[in-house]
N, C-alpha and C. Protein backbone atom coordinates (compact mmCIF):
# COMPACT_ATOMS: atom_id res chain seq x y z
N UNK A 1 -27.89 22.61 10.88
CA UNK A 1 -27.45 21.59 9.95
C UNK A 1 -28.58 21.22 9.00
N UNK A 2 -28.38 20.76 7.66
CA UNK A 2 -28.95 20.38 6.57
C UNK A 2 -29.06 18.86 6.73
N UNK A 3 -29.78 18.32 6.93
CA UNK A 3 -30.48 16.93 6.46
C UNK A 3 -30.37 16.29 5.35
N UNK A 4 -29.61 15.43 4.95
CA UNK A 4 -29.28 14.81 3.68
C UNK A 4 -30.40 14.57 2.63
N UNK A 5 -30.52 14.84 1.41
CA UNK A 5 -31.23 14.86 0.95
C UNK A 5 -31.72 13.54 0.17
N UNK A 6 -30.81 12.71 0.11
CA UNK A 6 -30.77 11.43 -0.39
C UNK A 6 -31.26 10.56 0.41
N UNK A 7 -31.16 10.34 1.66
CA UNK A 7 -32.11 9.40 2.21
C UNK A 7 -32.82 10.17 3.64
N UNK A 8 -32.55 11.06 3.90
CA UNK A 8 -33.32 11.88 5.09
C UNK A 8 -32.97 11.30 6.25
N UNK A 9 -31.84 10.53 6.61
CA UNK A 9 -32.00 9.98 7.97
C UNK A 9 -30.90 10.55 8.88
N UNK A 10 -29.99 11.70 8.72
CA UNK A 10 -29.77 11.90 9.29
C UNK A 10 -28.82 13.36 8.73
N UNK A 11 -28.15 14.45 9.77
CA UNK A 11 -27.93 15.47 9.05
C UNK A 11 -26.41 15.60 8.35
N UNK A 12 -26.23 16.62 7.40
CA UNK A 12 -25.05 16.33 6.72
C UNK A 12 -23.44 17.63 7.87
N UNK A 13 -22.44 16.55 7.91
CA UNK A 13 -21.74 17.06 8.50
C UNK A 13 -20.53 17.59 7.65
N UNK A 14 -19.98 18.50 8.57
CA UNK A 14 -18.59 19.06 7.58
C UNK A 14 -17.81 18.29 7.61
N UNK A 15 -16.80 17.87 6.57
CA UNK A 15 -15.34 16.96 6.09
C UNK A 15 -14.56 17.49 5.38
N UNK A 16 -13.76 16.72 5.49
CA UNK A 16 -12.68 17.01 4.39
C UNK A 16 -12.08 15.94 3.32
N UNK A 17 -12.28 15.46 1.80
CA UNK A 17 -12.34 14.35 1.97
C UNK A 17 -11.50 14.99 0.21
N UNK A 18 -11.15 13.53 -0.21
CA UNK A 18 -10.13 14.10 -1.09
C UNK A 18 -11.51 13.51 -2.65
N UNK A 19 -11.10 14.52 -3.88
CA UNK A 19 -11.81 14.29 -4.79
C UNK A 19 -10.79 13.77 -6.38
N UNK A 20 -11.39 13.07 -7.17
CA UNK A 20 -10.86 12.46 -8.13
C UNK A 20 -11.55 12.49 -9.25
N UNK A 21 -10.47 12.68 -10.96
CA UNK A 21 -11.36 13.12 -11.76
C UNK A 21 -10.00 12.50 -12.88
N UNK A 22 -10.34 12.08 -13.93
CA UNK A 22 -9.97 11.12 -15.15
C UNK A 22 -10.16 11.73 -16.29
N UNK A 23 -9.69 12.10 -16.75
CA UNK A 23 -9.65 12.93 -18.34
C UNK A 23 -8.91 12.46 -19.06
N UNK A 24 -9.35 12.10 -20.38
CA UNK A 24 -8.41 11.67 -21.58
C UNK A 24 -6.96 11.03 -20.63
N UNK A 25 -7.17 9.75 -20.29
CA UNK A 25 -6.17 9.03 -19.73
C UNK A 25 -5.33 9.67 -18.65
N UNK A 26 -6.10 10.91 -17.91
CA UNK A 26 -4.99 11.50 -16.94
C UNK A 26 -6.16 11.63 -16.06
N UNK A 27 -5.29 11.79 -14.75
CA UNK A 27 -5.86 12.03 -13.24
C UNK A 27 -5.55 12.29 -12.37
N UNK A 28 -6.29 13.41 -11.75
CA UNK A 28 -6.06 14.11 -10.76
C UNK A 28 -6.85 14.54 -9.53
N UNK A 29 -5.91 14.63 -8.56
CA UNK A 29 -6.25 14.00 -7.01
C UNK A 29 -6.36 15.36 -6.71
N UNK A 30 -7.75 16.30 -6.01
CA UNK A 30 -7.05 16.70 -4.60
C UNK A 30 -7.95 16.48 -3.25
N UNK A 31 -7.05 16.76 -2.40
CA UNK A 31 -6.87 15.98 -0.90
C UNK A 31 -7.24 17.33 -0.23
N UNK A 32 -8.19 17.00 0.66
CA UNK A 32 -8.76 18.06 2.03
C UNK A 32 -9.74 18.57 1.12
N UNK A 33 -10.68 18.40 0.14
CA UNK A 33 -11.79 19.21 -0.58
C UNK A 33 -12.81 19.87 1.17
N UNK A 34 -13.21 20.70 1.26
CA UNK A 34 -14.05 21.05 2.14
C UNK A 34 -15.13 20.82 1.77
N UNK A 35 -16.32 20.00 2.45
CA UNK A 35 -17.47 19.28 2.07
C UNK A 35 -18.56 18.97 2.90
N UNK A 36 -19.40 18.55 2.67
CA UNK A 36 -20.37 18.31 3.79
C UNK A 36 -20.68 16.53 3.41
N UNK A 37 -21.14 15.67 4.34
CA UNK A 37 -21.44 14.58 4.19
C UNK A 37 -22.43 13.87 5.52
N UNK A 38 -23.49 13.08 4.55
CA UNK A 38 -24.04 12.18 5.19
C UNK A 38 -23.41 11.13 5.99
N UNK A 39 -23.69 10.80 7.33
CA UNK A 39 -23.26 10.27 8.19
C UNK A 39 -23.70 8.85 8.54
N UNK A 40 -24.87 8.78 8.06
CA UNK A 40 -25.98 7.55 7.48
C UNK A 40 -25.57 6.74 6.04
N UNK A 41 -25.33 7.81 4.67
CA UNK A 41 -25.40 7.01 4.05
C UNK A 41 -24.42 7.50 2.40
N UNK A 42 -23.70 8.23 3.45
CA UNK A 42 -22.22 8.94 2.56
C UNK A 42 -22.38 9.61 1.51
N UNK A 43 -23.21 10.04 1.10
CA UNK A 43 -23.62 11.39 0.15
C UNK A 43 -22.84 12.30 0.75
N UNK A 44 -22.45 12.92 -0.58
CA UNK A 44 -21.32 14.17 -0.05
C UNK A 44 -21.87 14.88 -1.03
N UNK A 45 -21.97 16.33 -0.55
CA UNK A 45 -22.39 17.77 -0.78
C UNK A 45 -21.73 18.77 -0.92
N UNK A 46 -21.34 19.03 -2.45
CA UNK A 46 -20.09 20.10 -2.83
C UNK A 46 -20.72 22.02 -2.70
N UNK A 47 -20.02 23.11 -2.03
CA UNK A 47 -20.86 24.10 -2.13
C UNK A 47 -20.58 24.17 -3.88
N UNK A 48 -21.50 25.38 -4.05
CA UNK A 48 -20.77 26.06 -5.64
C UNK A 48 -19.48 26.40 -5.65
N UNK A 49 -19.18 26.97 -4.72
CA UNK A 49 -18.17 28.02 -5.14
C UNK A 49 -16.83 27.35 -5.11
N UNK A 50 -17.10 26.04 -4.19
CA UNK A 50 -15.74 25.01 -3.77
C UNK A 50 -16.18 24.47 -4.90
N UNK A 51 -17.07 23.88 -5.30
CA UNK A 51 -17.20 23.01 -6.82
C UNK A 51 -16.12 23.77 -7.81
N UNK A 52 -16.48 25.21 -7.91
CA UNK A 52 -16.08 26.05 -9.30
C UNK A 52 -14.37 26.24 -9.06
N UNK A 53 -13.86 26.25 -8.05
CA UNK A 53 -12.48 26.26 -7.76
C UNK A 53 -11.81 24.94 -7.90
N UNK A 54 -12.63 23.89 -7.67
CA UNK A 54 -12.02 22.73 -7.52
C UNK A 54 -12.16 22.08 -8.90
N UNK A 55 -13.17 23.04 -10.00
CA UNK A 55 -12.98 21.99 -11.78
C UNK A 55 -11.82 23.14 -11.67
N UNK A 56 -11.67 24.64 -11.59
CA UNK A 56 -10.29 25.36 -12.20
C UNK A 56 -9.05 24.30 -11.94
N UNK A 57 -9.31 24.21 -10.70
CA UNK A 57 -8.03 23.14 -10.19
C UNK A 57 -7.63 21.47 -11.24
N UNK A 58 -8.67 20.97 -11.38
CA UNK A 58 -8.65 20.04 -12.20
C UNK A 58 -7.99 20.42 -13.37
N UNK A 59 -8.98 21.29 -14.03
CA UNK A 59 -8.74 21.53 -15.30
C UNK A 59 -6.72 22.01 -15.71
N UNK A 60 -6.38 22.65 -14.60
CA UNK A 60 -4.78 23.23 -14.36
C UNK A 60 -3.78 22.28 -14.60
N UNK A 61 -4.41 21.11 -13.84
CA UNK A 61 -4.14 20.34 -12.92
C UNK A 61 -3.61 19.30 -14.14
N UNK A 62 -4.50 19.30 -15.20
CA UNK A 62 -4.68 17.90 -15.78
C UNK A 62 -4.07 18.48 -17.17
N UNK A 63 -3.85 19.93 -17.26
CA UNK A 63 -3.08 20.54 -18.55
C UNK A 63 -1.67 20.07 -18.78
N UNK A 64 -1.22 19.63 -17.69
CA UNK A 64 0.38 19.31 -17.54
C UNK A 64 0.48 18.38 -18.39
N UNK A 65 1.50 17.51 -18.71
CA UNK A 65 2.00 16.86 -19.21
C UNK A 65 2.43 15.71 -18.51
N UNK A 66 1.14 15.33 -18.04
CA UNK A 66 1.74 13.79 -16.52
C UNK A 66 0.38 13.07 -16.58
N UNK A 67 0.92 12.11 -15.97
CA UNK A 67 -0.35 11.18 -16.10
C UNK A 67 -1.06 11.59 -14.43
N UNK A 68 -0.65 11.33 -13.88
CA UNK A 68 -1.50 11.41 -12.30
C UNK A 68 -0.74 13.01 -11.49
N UNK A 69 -1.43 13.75 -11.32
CA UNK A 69 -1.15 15.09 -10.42
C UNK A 69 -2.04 14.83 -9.53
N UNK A 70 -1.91 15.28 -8.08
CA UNK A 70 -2.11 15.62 -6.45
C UNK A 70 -2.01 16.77 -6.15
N UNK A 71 -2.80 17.20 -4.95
CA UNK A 71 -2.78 18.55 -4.83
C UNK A 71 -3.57 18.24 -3.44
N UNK A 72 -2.92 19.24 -2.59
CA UNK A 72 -3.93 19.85 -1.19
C UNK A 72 -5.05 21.14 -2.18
N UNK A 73 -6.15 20.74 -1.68
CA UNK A 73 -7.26 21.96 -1.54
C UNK A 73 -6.79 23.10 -1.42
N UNK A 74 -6.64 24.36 -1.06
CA UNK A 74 -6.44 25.44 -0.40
C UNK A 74 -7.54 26.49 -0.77
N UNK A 75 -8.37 26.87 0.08
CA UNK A 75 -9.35 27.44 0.06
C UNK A 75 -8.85 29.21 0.22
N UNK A 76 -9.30 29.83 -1.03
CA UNK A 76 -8.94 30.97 -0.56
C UNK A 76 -8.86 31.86 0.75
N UNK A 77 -8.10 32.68 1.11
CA UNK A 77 -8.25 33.51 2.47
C UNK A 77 -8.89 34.71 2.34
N UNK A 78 -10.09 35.17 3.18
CA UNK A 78 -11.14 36.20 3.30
C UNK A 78 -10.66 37.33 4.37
N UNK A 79 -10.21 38.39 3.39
CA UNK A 79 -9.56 39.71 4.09
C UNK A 79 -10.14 40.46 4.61
């Protein structure tokens, strides 16, 4: 385990926690992001690659024509 880098007191654990993002008057939810987090002092730690899937998702997400969209995570499957 990785040690939080923000206050060092204790190490960062895996979660699942939902993320939120506001664009030109719209917003969009998704729920189960896979993440790591401080247990001390709630810093949460996005990898890259879940970061880079999760703005595509936004960005999809927030093209619609609605004010608030939701979404489960779904992390690709490794064949």
């Amino acid at each position: 385990m990785t040690r939080c880098e923000r206050c060092d007191e204790d190490d960062r654990v895996a979660v699942r926690r939902a993320k939120m993002v506001e664009r030109a008057g719209r917003m969009a939810i998704v729920r189960d992001v896979p993440m790591e987090e401080c247990s001390a002092c709630g810093e949460r730690y996005l990898d890259w690659e879940i970061a880079g899937r999760l703005d595509q998702l936004f960005d999809s997400m927030l093209a619609c024509d609605v004010e608030i969209a939701a979404r489960h995570f779904e992390a690709p499957t490794v064949a």
